[in-house]
PDB file of N, CA and C in Angstrom:
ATOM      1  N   UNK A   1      26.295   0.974 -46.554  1.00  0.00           N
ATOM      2  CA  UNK A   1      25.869  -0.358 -46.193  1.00  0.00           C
ATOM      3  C   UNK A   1      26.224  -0.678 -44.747  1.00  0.00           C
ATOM      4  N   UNK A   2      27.255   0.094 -44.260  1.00  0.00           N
ATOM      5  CA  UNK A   2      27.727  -0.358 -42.843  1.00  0.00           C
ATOM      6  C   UNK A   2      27.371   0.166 -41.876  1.00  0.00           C
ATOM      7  N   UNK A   3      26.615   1.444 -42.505  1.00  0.00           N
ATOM      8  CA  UNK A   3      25.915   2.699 -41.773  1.00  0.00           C
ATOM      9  C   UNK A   3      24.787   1.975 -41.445  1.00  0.00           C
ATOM     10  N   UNK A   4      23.893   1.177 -42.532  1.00  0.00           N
ATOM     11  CA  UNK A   4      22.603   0.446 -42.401  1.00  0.00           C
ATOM     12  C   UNK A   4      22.759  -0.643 -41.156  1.00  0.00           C
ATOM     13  N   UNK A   5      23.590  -1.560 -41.470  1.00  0.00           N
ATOM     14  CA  UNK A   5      24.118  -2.813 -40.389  1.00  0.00           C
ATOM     15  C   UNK A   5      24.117  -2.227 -39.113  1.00  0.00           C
ATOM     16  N   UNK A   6      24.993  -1.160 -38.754  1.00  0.00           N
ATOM     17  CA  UNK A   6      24.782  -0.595 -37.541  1.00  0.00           C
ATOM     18  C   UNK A   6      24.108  -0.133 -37.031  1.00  0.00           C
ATOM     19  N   UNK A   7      22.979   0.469 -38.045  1.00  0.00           N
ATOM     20  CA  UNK A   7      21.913   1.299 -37.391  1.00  0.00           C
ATOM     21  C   UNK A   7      20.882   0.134 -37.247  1.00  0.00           C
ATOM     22  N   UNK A   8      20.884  -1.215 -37.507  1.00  0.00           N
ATOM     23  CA  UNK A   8      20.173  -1.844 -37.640  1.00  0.00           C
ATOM     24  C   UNK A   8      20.194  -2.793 -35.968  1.00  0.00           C
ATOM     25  N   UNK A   9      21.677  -3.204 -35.789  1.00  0.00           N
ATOM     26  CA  UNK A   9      21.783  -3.198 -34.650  1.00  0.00           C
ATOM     27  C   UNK A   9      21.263  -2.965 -33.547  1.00  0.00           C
ATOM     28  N   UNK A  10      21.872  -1.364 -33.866  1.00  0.00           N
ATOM     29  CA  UNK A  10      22.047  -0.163 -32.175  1.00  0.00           C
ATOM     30  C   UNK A  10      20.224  -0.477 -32.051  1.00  0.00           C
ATOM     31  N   UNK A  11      18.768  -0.291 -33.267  1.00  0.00           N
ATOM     32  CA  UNK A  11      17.582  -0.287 -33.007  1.00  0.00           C
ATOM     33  C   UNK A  11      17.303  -1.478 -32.391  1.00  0.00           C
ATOM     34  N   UNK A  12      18.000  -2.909 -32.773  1.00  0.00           N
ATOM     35  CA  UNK A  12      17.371  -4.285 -32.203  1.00  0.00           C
ATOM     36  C   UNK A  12      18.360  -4.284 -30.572  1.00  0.00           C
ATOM     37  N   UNK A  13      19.498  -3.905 -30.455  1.00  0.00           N
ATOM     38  CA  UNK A  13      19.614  -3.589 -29.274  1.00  0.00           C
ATOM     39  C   UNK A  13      18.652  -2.959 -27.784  1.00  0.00           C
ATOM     40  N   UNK A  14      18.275  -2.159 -28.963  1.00  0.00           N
ATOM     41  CA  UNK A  14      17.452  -0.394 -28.082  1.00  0.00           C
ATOM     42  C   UNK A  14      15.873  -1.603 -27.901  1.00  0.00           C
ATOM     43  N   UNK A  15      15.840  -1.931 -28.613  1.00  0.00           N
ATOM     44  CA  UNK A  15      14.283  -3.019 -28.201  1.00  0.00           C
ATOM     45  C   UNK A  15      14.454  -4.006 -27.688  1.00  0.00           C
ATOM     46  N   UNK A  16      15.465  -4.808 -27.355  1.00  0.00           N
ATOM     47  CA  UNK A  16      15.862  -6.081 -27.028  1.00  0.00           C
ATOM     48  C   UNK A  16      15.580  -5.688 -25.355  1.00  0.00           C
ATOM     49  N   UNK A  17      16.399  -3.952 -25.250  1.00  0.00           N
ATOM     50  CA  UNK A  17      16.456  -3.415 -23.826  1.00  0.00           C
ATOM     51  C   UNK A  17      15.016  -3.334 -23.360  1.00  0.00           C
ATOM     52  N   UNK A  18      14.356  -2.248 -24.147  1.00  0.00           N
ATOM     53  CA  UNK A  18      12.887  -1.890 -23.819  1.00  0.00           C
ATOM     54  C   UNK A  18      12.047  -3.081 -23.372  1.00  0.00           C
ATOM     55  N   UNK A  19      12.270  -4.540 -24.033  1.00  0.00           N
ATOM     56  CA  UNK A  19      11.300  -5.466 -24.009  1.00  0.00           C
ATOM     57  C   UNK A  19      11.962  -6.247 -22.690  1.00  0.00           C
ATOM     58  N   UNK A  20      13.336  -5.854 -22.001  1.00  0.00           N
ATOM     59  CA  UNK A  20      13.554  -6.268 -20.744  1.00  0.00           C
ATOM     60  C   UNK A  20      12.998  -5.939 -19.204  1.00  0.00           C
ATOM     61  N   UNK A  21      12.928  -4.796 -19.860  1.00  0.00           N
ATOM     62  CA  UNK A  21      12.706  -3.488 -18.546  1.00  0.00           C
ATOM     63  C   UNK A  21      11.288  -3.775 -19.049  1.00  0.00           C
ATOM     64  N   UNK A  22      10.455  -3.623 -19.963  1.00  0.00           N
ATOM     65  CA  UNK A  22       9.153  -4.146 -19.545  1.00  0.00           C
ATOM     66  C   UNK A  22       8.637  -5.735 -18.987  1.00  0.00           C
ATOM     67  N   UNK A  23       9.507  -6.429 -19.277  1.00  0.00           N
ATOM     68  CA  UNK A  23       9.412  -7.839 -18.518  1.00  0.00           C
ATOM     69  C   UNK A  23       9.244  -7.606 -16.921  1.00  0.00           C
ATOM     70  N   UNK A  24      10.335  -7.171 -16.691  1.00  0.00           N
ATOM     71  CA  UNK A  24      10.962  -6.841 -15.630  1.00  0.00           C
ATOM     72  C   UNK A  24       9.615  -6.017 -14.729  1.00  0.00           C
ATOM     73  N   UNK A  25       9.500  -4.752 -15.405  1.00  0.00           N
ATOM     74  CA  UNK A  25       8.257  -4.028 -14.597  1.00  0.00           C
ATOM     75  C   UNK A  25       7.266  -4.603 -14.150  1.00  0.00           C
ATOM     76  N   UNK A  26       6.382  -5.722 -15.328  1.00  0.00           N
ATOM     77  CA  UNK A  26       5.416  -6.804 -15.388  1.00  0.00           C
ATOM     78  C   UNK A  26       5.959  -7.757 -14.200  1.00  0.00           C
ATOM     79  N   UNK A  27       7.056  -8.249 -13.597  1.00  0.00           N
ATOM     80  CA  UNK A  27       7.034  -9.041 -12.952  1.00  0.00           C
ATOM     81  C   UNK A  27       7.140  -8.344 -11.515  1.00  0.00           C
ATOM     82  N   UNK A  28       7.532  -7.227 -11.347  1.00  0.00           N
ATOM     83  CA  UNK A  28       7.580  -6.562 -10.373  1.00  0.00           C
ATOM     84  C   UNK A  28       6.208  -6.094  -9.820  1.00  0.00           C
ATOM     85  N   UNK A  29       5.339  -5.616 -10.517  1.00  0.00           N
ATOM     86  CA  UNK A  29       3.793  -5.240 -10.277  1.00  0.00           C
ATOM     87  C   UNK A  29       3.035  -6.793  -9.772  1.00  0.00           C
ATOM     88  N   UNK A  30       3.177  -7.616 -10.730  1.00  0.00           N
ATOM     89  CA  UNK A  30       2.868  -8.383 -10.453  1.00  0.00           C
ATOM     90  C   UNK A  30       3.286  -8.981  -8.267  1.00  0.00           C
ATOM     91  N   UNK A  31       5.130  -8.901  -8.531  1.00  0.00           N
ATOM     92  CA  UNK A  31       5.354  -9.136  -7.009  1.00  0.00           C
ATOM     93  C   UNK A  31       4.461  -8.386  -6.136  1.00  0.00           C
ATOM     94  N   UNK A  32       4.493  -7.010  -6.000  1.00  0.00           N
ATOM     95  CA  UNK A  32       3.638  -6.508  -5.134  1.00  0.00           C
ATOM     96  C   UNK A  32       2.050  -6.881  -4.887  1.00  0.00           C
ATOM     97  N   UNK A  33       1.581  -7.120  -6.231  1.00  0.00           N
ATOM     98  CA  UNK A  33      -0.023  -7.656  -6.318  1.00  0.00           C
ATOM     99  C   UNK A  33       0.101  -8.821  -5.354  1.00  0.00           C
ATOM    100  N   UNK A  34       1.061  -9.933  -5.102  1.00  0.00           N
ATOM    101  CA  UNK A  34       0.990 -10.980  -4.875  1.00  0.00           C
ATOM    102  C   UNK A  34       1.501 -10.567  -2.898  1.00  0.00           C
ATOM    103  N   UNK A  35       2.372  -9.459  -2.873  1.00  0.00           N
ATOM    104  CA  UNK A  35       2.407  -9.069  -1.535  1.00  0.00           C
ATOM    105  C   UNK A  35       1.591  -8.379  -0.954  1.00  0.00           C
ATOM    106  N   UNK A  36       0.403  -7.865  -1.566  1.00  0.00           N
ATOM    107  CA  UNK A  36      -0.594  -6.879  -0.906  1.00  0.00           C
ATOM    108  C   UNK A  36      -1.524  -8.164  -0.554  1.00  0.00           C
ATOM    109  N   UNK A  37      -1.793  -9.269  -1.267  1.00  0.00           N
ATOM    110  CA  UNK A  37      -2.235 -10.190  -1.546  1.00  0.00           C
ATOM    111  C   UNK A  37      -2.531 -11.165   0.103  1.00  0.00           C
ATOM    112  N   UNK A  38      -1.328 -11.294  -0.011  1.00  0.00           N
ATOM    113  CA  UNK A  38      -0.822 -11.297   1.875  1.00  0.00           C
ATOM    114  C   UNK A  38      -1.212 -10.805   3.060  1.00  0.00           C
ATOM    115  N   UNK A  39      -1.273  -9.944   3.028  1.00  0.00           N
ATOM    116  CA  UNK A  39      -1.963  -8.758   3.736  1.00  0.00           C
ATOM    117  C   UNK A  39      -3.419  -8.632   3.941  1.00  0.00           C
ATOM    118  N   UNK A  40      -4.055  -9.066   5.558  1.00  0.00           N
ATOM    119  CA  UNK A  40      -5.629  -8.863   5.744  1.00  0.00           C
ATOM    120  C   UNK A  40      -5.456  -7.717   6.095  1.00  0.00           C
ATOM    121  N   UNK A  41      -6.675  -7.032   5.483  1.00  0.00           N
ATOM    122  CA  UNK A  41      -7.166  -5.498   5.446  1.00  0.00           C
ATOM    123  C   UNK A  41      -8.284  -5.865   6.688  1.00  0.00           C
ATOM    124  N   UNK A  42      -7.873  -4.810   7.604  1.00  0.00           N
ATOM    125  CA  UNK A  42      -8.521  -4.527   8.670  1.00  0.00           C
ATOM    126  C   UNK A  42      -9.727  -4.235   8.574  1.00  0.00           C
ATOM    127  N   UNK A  43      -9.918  -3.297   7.414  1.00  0.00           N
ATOM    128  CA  UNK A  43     -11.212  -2.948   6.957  1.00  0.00           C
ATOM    129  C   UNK A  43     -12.181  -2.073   8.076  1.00  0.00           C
ATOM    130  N   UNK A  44     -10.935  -1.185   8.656  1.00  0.00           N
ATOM    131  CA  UNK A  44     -11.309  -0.396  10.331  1.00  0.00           C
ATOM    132  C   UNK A  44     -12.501   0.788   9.353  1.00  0.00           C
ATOM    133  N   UNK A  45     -13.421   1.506   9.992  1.00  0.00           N
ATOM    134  CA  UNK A  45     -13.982   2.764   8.915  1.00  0.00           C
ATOM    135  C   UNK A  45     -14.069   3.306   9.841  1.00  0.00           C
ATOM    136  N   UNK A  46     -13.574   3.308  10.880  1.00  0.00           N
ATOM    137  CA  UNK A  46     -13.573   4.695  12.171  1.00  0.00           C
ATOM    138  C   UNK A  46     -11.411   4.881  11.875  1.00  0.00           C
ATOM    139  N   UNK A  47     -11.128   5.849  11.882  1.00  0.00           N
ATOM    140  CA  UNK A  47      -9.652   6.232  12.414  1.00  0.00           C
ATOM    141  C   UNK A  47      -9.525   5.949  13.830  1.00  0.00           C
ATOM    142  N   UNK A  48      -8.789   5.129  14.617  1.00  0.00           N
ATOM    143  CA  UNK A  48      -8.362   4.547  15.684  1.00  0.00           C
ATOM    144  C   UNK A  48      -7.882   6.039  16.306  1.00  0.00           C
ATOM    145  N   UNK A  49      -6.903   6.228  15.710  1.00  0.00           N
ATOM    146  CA  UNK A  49      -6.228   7.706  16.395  1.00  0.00           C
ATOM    147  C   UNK A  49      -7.349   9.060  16.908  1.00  0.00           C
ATOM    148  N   UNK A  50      -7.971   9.409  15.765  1.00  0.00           N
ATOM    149  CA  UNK A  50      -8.820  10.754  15.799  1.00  0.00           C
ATOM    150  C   UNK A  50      -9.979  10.324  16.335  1.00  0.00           C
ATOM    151  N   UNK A  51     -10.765   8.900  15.453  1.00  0.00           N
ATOM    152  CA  UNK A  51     -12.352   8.919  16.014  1.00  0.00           C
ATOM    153  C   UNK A  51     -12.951   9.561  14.569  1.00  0.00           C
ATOM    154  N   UNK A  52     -12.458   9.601  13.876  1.00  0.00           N
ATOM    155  CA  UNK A  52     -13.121  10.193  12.485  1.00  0.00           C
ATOM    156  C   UNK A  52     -13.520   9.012  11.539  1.00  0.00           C
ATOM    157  N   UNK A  53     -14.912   9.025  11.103  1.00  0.00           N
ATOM    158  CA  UNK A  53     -15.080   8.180   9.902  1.00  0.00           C
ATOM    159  C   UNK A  53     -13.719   7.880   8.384  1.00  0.00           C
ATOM    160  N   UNK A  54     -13.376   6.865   8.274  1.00  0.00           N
ATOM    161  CA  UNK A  54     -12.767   6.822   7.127  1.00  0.00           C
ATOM    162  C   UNK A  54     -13.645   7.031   5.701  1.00  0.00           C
ATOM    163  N   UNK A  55     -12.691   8.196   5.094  1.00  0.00           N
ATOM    164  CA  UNK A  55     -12.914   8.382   3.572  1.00  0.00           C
ATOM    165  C   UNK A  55     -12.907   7.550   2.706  1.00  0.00           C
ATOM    166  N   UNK A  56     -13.417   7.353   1.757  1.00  0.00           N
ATOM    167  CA  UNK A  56     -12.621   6.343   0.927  1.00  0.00           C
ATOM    168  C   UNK A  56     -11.657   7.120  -0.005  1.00  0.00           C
ATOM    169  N   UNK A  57     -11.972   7.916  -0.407  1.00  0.00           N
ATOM    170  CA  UNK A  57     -11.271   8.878  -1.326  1.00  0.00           C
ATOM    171  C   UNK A  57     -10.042   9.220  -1.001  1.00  0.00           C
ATOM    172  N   UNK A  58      -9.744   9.580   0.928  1.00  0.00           N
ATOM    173  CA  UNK A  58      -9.101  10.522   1.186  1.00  0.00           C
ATOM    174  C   UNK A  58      -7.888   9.399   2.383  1.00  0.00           C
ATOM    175  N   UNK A  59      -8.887   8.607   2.349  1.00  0.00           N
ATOM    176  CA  UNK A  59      -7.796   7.902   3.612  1.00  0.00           C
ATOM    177  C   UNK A  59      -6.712   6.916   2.936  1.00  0.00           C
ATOM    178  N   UNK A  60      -5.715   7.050   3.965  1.00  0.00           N
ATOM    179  CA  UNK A  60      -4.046   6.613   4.112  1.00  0.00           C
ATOM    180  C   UNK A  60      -4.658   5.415   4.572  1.00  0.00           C
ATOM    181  N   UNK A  61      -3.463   3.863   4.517  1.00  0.00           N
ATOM    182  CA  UNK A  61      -3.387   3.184   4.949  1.00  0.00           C
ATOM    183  C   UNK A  61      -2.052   2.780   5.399  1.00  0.00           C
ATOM    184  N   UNK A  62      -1.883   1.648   6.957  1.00  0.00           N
ATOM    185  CA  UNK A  62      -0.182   1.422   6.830  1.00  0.00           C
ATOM    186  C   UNK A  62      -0.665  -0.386   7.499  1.00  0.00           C
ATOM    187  N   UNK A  63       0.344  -0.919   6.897  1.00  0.00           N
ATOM    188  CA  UNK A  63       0.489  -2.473   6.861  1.00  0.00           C
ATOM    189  C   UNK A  63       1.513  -2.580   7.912  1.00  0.00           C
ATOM    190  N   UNK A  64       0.963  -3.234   9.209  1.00  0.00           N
ATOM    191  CA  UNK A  64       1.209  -3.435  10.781  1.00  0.00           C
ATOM    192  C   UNK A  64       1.435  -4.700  10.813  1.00  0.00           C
ATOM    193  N   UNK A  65       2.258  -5.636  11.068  1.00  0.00           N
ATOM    194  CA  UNK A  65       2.219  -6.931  10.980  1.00  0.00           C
ATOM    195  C   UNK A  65       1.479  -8.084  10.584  1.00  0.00           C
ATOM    196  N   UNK A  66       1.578  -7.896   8.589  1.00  0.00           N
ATOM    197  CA  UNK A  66       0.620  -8.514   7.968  1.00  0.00           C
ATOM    198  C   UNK A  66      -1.099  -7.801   7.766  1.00  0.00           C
ATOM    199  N   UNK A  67      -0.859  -6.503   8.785  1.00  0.00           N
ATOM    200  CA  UNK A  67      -2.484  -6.100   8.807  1.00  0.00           C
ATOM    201  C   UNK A  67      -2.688  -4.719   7.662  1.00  0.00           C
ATOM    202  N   UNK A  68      -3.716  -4.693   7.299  1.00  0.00           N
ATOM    203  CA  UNK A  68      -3.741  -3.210   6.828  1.00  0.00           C
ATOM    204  C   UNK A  68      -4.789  -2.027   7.667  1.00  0.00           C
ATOM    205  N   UNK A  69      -4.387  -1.857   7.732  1.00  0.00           N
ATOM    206  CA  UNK A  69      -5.082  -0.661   8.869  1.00  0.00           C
ATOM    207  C   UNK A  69      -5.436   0.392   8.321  1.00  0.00           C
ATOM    208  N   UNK A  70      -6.676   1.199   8.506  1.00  0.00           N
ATOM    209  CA  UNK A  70      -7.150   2.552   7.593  1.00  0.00           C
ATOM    210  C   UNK A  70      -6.897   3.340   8.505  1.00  0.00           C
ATOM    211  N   UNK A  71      -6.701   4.450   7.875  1.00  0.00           N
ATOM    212  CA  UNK A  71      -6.355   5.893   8.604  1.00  0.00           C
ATOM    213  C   UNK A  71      -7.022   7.353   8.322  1.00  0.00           C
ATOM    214  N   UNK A  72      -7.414   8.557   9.055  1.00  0.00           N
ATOM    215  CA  UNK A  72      -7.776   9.416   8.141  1.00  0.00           C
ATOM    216  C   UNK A  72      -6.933  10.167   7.832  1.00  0.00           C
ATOM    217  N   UNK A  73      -5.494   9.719   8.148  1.00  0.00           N
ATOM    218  CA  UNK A  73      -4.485  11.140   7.461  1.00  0.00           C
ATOM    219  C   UNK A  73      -2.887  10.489   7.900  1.00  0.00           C
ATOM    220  N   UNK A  74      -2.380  11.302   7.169  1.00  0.00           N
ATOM    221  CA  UNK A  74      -0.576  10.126   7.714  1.00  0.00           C
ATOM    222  C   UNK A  74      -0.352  10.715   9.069  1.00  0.00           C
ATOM    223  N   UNK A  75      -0.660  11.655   9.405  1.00  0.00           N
ATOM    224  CA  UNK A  75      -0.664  11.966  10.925  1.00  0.00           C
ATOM    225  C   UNK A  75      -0.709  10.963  11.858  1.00  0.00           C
ATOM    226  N   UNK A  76      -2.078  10.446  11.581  1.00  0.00           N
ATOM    227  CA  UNK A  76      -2.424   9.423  12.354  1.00  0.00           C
ATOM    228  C   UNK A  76      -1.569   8.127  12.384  1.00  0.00           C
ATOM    229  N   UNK A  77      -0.660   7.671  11.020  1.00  0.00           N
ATOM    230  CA  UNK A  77       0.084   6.677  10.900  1.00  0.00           C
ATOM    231  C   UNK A  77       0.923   6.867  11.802  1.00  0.00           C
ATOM    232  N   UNK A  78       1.518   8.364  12.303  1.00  0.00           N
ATOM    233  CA  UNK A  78       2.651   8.385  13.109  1.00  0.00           C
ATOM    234  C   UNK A  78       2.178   8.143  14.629  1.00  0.00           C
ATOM    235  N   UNK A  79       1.070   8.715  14.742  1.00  0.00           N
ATOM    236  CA  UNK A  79       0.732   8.170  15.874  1.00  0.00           C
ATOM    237  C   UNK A  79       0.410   6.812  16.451  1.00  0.00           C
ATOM    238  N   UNK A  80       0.030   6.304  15.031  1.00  0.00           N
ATOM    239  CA  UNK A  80       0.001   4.672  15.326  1.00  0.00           C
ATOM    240  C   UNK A  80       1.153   3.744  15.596  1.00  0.00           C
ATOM    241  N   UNK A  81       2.353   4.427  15.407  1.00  0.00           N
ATOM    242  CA  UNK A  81       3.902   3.497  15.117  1.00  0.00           C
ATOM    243  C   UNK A  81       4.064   4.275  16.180  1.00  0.00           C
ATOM    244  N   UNK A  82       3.630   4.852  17.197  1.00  0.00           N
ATOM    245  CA  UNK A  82       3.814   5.108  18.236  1.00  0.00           C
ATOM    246  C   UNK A  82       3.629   4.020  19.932  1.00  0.00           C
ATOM    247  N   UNK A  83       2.370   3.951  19.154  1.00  0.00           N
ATOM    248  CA  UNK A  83       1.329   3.295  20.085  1.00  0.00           C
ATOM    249  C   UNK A  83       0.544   1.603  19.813  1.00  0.00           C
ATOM    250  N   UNK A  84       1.313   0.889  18.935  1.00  0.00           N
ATOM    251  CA  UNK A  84      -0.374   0.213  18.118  1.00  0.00           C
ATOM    252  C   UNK A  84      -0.984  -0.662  19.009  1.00  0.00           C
ATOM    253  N   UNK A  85      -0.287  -0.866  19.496  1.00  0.00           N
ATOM    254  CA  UNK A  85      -1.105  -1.994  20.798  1.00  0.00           C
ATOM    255  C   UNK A  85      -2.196  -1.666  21.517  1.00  0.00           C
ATOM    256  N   UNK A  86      -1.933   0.078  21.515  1.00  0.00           N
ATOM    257  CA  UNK A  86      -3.009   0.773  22.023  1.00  0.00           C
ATOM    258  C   UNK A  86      -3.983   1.103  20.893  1.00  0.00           C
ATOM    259  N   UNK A  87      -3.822   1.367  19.659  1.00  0.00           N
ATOM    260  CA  UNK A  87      -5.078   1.497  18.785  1.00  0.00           C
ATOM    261  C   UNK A  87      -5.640   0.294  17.605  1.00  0.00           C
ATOM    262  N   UNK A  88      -4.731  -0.989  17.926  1.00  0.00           N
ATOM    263  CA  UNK A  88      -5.393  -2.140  17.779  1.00  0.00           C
ATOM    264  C   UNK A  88      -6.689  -2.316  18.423  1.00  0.00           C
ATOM    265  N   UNK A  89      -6.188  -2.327  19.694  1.00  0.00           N
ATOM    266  CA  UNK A  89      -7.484  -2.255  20.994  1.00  0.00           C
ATOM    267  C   UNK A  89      -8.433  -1.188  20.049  1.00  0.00           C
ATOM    268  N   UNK A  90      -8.082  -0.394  19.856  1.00  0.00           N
ATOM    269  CA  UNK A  90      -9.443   0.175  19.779  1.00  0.00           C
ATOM    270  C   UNK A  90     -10.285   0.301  18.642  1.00  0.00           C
ATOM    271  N   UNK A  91      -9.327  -0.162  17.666  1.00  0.00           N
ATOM    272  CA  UNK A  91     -10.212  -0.977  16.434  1.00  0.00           C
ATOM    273  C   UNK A  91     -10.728  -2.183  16.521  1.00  0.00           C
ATOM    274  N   UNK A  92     -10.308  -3.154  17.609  1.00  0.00           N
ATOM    275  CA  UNK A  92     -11.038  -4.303  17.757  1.00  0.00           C
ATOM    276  C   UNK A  92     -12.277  -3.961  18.512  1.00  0.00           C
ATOM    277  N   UNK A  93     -12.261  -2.805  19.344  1.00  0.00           N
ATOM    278  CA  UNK A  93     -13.570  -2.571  20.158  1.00  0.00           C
ATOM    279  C   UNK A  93     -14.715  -1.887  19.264  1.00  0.00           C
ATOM    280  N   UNK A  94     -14.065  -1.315  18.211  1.00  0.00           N
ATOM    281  CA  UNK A  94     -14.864  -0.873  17.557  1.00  0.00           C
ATOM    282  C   UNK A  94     -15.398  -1.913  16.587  1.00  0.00           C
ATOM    283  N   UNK A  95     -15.065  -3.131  15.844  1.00  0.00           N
ATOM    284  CA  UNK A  95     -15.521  -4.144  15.214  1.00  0.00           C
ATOM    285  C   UNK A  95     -16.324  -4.841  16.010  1.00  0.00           C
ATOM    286  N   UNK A  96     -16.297  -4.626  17.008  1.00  0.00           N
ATOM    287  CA  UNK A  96     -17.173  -5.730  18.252  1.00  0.00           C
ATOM    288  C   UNK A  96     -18.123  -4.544  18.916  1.00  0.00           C
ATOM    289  N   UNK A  97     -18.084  -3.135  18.452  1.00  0.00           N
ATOM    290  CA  UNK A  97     -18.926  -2.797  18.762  1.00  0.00           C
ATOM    291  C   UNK A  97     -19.004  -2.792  20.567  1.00  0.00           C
ATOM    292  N   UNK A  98     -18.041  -3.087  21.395  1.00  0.00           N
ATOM    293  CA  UNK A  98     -18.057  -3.275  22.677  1.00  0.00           C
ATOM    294  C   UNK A  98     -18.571  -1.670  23.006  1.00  0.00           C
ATOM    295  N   UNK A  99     -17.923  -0.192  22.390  1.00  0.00           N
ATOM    296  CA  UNK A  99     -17.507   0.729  23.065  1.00  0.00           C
ATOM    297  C   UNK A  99     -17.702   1.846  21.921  1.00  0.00           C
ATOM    298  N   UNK A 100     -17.895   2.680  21.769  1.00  0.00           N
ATOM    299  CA  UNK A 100     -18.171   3.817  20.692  1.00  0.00           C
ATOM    300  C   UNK A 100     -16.658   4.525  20.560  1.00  0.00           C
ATOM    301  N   UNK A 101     -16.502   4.488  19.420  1.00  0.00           N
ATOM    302  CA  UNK A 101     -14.451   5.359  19.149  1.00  0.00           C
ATOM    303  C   UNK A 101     -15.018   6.576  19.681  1.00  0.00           C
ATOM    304  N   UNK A 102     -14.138   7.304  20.550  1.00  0.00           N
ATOM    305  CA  UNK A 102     -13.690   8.511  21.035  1.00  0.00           C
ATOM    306  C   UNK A 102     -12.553   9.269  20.101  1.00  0.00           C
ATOM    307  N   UNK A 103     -12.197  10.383  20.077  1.00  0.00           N
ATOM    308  CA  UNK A 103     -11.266  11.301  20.085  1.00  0.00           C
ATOM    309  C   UNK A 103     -10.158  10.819  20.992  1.00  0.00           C
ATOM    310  N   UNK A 104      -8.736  10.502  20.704  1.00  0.00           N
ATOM    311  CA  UNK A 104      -8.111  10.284  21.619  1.00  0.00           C
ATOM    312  C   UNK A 104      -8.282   9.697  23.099  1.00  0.00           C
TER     313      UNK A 104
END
């Protein structure tokens, strides 16, 4: 009988946990939904760095002060946290169409 009580326990314990940590996950997904949320997508389809059409399949993105920026490869992310002032410019020239993206 005491074997039952306990085992009855340790199981409403073991679910009491499970149904925390899924609270918990749910509110966490949720946080990020609500921080991507935040975030204007640049919505660039040339790579600033290379000059290459963006994939949809295949391209990286990195979030630049509030921005989201497309990429065709994490390469290019490093080159962007290098430079962005310089390949802002050249995603804005390319949305305005001022100038055709180059290769570097």
């Amino acid at each position: 009988m005491l074997k039952n009580i306990l085992s009855l326990i340790i199981c409403g314990v073991f679910f009491v946990t499970i149904g925390i940590f899924m609270v918990q996950a749910e509110n966490d997904a949720k946080a990020s939904v609500s921080l991507a949320a935040d975030y204007q997508n640049v919505n660039n389809k040339i790579c600033p760095v290379m000059g290459n059409p963006i994939v949809e399949d295949t391209k990286v993105t990195y979030e630049y002060e509030g921005k989201i920026y497309n990429f065709c490869c994490e390469g290019c992310i490093e080159e962007f946290k290098a430079n962005p002032v310089k390949y802002i410019k050249i995603i804005e020239e390319e949305k305005n169409n001022s100038r055709p993206i180059t290769n570097k």
